[in-house]
Protein backbone atom coordinates (compact mmCIF):
# COMPACT_ATOMS: atom_id res chain seq x y z
CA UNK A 1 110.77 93.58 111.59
CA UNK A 2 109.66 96.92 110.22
CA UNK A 3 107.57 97.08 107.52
CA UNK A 4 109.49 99.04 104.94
CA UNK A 5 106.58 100.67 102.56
CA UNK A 6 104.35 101.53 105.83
CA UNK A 7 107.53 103.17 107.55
CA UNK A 8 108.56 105.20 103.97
CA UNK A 9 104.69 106.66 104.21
CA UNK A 10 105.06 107.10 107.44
CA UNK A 11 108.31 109.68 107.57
CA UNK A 12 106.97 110.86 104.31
CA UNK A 13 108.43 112.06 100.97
CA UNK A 14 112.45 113.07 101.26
CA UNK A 15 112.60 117.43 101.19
CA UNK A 16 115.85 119.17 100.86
CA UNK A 17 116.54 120.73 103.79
CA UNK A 18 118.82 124.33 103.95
CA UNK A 19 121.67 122.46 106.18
CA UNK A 20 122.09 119.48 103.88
CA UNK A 21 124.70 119.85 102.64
CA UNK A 22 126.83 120.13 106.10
CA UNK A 23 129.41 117.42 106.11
CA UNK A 24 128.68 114.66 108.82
CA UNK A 25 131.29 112.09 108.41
CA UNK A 26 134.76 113.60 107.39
CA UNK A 27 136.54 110.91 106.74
CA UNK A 28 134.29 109.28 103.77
CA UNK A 29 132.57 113.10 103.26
CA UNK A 30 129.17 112.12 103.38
CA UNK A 31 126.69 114.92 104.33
CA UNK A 32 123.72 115.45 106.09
CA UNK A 33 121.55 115.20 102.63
CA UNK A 34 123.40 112.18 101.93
CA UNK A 35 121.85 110.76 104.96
CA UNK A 36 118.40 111.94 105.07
CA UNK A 37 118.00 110.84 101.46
CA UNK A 38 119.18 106.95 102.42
CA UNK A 39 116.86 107.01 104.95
CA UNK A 40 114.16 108.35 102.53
CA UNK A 41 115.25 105.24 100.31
CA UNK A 42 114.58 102.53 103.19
CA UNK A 43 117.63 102.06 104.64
CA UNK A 44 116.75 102.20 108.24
CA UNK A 45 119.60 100.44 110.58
CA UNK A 46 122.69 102.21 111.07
CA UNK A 47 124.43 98.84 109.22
CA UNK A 48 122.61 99.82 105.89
CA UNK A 49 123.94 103.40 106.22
CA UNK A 50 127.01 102.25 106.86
CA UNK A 51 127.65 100.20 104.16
CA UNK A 52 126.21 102.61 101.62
CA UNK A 53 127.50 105.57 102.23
CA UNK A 54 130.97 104.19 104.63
CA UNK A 55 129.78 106.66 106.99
CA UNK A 56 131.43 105.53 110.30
CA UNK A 57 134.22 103.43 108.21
CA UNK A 58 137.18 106.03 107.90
CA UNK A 59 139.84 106.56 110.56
CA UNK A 60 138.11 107.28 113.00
CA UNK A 61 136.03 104.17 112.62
CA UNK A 62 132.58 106.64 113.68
CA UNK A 63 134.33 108.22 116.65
CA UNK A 64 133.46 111.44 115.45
CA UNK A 65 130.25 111.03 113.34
CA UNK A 66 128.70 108.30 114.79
CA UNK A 67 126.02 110.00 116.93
CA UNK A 68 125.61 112.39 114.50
CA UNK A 69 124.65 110.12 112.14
CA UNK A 70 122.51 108.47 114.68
CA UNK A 71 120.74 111.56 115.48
CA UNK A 72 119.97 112.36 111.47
CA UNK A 73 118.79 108.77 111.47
CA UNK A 74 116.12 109.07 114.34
CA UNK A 75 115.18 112.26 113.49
CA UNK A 76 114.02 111.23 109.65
CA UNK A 77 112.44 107.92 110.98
CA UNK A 78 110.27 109.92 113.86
CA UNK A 79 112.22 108.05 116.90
CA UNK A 80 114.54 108.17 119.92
CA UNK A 81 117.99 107.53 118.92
CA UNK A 82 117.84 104.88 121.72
CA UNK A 83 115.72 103.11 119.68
CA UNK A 84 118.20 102.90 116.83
CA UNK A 85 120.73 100.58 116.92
CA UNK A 86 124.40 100.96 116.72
CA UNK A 87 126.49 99.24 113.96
CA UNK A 88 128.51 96.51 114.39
CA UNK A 89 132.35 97.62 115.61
CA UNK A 90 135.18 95.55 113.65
CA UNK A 91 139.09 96.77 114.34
CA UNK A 92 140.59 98.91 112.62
CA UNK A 93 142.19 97.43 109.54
CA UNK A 94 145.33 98.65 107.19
CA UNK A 95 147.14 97.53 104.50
CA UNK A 96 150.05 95.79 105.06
CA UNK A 97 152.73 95.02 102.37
CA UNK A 98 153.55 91.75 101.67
CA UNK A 99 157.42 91.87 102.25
CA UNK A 100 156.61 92.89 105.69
CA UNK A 101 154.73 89.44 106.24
CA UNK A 102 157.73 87.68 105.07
CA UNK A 103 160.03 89.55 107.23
CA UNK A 104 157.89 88.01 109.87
CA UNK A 105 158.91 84.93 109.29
CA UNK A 106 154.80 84.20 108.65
CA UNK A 107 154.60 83.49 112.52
CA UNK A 108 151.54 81.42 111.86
CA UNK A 109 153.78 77.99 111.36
CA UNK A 110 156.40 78.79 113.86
C-alpha cells in the first residue's frame, strides 16, 4: 500500500505545465492538467482517476485515451507505466427505454 503523504512529497508540488490544457480523453473532455492535478491530489490508481474525472468512461470506454492517461499518470508519480495498473473493464452500458423491455416480453420469466 503506498503511503499517500510520503508519495505527494515525493512527486512534489503540482506546476502548470504549457501543454495542459491538451485534451486527453474526448469523450468526457478531461485534459492533461486535469490529470496531473488529480494525481497531485493523491489519487494514484487509474480507478481513482477514473471515477473522478470519467476519463476512460465515454464511448469509447478508454480505447482511445487510456494509455494516454496511463502515461500522464506514471510520468507525475516518477514510474514505469507497467507499474501502474489498469482499471477495471465493465461493458459498455446504454439506456434502454422501458417500453422496449416490455416488448420483450421481460424474457427473464419465460
Amino acid at each position: 500500500m503506498i503511503d499517500i503523504q510520503e508519495k505527494l512529497k515525493e512527486i512534489g508540488p503540482y506546476v502548470e505545465a504549457a501543454d495542459d490544457d491538451v485534451l486527453v480523453c474526448r469523450c468526457e473532455e478531461v485534459t492533461k492538467g486535469e490529470i496531473r492535478q488529480a494525481v497531485h491530489a493523491g489519487m494514484f490508481t487509474m480507478e481513482e482517476i477514473r471515477r473522478y474525472l470519467r476519463s476512460g468512461m465515454g464511448l469509447c470506454q478508454g480505447q482511445t485515451c487510456g494509455k494516454l492517461v496511463k502515461g500522464i499518470v506514471a510520468r507525475e508519480l516518477k514510474v514505469s507505466p507497467l507499474e501502474i495498473e489498469p482499471a477495471t473493464s465493465r461493458a459498455p452500458m446504454r439506456p434502454t427505454e422501458m417500453r422496449i423491455m416490455a416488448q420483450d416480453g421481460g424474457g427473464a420469466n419465460e
